[in-house]
C-alpha atoms as a PDB file:
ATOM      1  CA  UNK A   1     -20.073  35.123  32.303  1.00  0.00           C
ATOM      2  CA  UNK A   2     -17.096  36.983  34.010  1.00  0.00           C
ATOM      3  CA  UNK A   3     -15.353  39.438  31.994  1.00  0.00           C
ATOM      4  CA  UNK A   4     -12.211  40.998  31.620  1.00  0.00           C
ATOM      5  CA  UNK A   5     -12.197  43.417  34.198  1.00  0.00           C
ATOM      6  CA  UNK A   6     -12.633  41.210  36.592  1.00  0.00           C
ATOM      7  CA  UNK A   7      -9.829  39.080  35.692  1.00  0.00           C
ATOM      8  CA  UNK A   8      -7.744  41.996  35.572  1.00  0.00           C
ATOM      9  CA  UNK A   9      -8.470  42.742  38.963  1.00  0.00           C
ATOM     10  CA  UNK A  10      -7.802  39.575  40.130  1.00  0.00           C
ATOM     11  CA  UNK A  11      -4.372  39.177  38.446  1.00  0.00           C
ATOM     12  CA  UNK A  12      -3.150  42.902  39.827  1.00  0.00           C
ATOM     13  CA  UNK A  13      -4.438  41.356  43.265  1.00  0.00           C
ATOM     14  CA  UNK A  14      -1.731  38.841  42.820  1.00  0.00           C
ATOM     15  CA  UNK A  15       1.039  41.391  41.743  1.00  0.00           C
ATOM     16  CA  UNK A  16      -0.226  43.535  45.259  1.00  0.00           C
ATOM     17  CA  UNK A  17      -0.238  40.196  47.419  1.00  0.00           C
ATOM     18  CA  UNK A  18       3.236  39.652  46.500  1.00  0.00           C
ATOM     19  CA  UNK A  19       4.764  42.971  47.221  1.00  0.00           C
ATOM     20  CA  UNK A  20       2.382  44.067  50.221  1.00  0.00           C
ATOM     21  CA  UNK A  21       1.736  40.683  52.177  1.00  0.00           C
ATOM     22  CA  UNK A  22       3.542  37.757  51.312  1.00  0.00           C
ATOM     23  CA  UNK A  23       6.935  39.426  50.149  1.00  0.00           C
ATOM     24  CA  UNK A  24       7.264  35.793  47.711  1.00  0.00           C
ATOM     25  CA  UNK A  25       6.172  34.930  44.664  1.00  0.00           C
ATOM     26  CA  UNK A  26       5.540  30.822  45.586  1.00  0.00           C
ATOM     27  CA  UNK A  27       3.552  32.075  48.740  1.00  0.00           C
ATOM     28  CA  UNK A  28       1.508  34.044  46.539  1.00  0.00           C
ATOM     29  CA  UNK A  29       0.574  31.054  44.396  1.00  0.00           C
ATOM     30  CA  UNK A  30      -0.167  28.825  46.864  1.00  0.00           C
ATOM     31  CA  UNK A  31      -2.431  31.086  48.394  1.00  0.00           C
ATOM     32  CA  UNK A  32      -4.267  31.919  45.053  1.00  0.00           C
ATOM     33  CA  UNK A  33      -4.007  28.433  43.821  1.00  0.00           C
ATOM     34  CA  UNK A  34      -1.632  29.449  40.579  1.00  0.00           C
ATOM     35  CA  UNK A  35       1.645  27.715  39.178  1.00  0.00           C
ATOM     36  CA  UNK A  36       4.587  30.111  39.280  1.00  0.00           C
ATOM     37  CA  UNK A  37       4.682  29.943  35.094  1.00  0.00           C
ATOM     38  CA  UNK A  38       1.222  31.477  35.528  1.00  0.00           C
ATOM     39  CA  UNK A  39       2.405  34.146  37.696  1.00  0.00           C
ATOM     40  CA  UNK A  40       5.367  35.382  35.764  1.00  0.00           C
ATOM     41  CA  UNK A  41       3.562  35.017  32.256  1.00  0.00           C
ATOM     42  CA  UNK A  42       0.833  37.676  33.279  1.00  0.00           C
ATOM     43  CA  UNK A  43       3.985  39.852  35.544  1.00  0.00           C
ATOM     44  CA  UNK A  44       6.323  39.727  32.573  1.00  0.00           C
ATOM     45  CA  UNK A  45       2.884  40.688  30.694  1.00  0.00           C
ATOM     46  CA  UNK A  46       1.853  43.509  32.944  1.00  0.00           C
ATOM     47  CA  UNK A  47       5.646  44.985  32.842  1.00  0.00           C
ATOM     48  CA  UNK A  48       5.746  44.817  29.420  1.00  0.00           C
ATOM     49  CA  UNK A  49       2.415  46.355  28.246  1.00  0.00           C
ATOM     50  CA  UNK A  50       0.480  47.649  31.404  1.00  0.00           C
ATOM     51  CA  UNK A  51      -2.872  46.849  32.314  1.00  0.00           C
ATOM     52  CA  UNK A  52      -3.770  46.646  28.586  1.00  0.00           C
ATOM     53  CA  UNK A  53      -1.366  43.325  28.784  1.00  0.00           C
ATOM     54  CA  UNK A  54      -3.430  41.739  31.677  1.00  0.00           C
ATOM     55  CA  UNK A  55      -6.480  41.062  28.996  1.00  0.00           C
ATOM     56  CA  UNK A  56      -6.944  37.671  27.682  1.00  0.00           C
ATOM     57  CA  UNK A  57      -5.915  36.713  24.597  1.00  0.00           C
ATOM     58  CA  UNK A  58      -7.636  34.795  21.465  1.00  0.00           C
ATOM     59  CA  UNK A  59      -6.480  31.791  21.367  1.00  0.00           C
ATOM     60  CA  UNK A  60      -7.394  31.825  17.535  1.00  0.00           C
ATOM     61  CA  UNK A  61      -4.651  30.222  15.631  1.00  0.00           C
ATOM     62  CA  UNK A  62      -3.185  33.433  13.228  1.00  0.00           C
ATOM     63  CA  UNK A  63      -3.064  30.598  10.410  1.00  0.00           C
ATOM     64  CA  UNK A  64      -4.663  27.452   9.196  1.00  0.00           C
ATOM     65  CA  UNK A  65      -2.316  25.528   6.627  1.00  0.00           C
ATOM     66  CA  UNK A  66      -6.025  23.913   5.294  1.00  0.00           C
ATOM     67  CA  UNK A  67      -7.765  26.476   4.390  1.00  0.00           C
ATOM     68  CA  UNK A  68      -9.016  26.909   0.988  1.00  0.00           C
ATOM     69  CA  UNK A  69      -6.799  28.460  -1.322  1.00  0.00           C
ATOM     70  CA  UNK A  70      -8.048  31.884  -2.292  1.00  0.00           C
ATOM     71  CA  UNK A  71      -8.035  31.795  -6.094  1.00  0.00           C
ATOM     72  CA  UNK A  72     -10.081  28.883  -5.598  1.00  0.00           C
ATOM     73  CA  UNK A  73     -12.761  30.540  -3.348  1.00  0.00           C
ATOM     74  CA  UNK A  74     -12.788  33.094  -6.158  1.00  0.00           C
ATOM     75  CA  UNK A  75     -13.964  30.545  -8.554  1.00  0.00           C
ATOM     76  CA  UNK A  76     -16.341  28.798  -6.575  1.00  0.00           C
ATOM     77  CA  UNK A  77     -17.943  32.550  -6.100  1.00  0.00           C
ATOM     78  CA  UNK A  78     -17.906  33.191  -9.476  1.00  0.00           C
ATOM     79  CA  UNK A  79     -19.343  29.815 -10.635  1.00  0.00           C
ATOM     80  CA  UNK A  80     -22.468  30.923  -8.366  1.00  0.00           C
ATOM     81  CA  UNK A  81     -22.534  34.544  -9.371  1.00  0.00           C
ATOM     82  CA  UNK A  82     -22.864  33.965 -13.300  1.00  0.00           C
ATOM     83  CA  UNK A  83     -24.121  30.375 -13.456  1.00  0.00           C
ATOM     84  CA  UNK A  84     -26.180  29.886 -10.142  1.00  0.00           C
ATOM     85  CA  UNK A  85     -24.724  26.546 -10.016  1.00  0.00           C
ATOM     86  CA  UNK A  86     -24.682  24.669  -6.663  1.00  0.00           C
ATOM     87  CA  UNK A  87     -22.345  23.070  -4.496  1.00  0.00           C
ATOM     88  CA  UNK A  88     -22.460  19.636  -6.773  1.00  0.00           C
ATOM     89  CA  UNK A  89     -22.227  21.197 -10.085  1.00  0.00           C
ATOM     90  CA  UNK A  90     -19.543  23.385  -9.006  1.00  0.00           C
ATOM     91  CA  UNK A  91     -17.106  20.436  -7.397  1.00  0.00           C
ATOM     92  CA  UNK A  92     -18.377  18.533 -10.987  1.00  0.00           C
ATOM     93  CA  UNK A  93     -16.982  22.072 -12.768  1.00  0.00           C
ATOM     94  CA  UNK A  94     -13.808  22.444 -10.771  1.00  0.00           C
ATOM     95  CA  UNK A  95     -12.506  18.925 -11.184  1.00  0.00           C
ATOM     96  CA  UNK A  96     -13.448  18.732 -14.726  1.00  0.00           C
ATOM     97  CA  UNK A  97     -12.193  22.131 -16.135  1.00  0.00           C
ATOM     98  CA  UNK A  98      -9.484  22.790 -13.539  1.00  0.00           C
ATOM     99  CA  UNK A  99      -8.757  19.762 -12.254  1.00  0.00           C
ATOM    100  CA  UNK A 100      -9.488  21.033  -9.166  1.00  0.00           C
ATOM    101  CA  UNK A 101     -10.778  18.422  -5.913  1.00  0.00           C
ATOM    102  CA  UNK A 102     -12.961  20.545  -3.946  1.00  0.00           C
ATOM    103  CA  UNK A 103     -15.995  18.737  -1.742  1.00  0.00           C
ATOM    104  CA  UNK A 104     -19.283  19.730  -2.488  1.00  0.00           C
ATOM    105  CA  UNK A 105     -19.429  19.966   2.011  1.00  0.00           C
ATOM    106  CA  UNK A 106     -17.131  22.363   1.914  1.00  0.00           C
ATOM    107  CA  UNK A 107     -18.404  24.168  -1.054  1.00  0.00           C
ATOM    108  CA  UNK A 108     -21.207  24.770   0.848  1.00  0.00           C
ATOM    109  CA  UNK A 109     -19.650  25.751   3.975  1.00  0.00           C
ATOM    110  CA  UNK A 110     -17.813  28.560   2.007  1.00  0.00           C
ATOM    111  CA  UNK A 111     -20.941  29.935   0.323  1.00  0.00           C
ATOM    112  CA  UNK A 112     -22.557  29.719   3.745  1.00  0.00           C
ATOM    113  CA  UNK A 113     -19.575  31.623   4.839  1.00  0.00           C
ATOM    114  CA  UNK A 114     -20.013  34.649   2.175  1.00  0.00           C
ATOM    115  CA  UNK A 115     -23.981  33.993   2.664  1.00  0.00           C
ATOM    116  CA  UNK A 116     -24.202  33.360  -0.731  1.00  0.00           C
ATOM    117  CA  UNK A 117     -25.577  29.494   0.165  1.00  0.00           C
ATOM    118  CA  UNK A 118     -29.382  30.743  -1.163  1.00  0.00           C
ATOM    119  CA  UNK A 119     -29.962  31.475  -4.687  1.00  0.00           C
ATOM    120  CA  UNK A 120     -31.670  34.735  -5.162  1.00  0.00           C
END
């Protein structure tokens, strides 16, 4: 698996190309086999931030508008730290006393999550 150095050193090739050999940006790309948008994203990039800017990026989304609501997390935690209940009893618990809809799957994927899916 290639890392980031290596794509570093291939996008600051392009930057050289351009000014050195080619003297224009679309001869650049069609020599490296890169759109122009490419190009100018990691330029505009590498002005702005250096060779720190030439690193990939996650392409994690910052938010999920699904996820679980946190105070409800917090009672599915507590439900299995003082009554050891599982992921049944606790969507049976949630509905019934806070009429909460929670699926037991993803009950379980969140305990798996805090590794708290085993009973001690």
């Amino acid at each position: 698996m290639l890392n980031d150095e290596h794509f570093i050193k291939m996008r600051l090739f392009w930057f050289t190309h351009n000014t050195e050999i080619s003297k224009k940006v679309a001869r650049t790309c069609r020599y490296y086999g890169i759109s122009r948008t490419t190009y100018y994203r990691w330029y505009n990039r590498y002005q702005e931030y250096g060779v720190e800017g030439l690193k990939d990026r996650s392409r994690r989304p910052r938010f999920n508008p699904r996820t679980t609501p946190r105070e409800v997390v917090e009672k599915i935690v507590y439900l299995r730290q003082y009554y050891h209940f599982g992921p049944s009893k606790i969507e049976m618990y949630l509905a019934k006393y806070h009429n909460i809809r929670v699926r037991a799957s993803t009950i379980w994927r969140i305990l798996k999550v805090l590794h708290m899916n085993r009973l001690p």
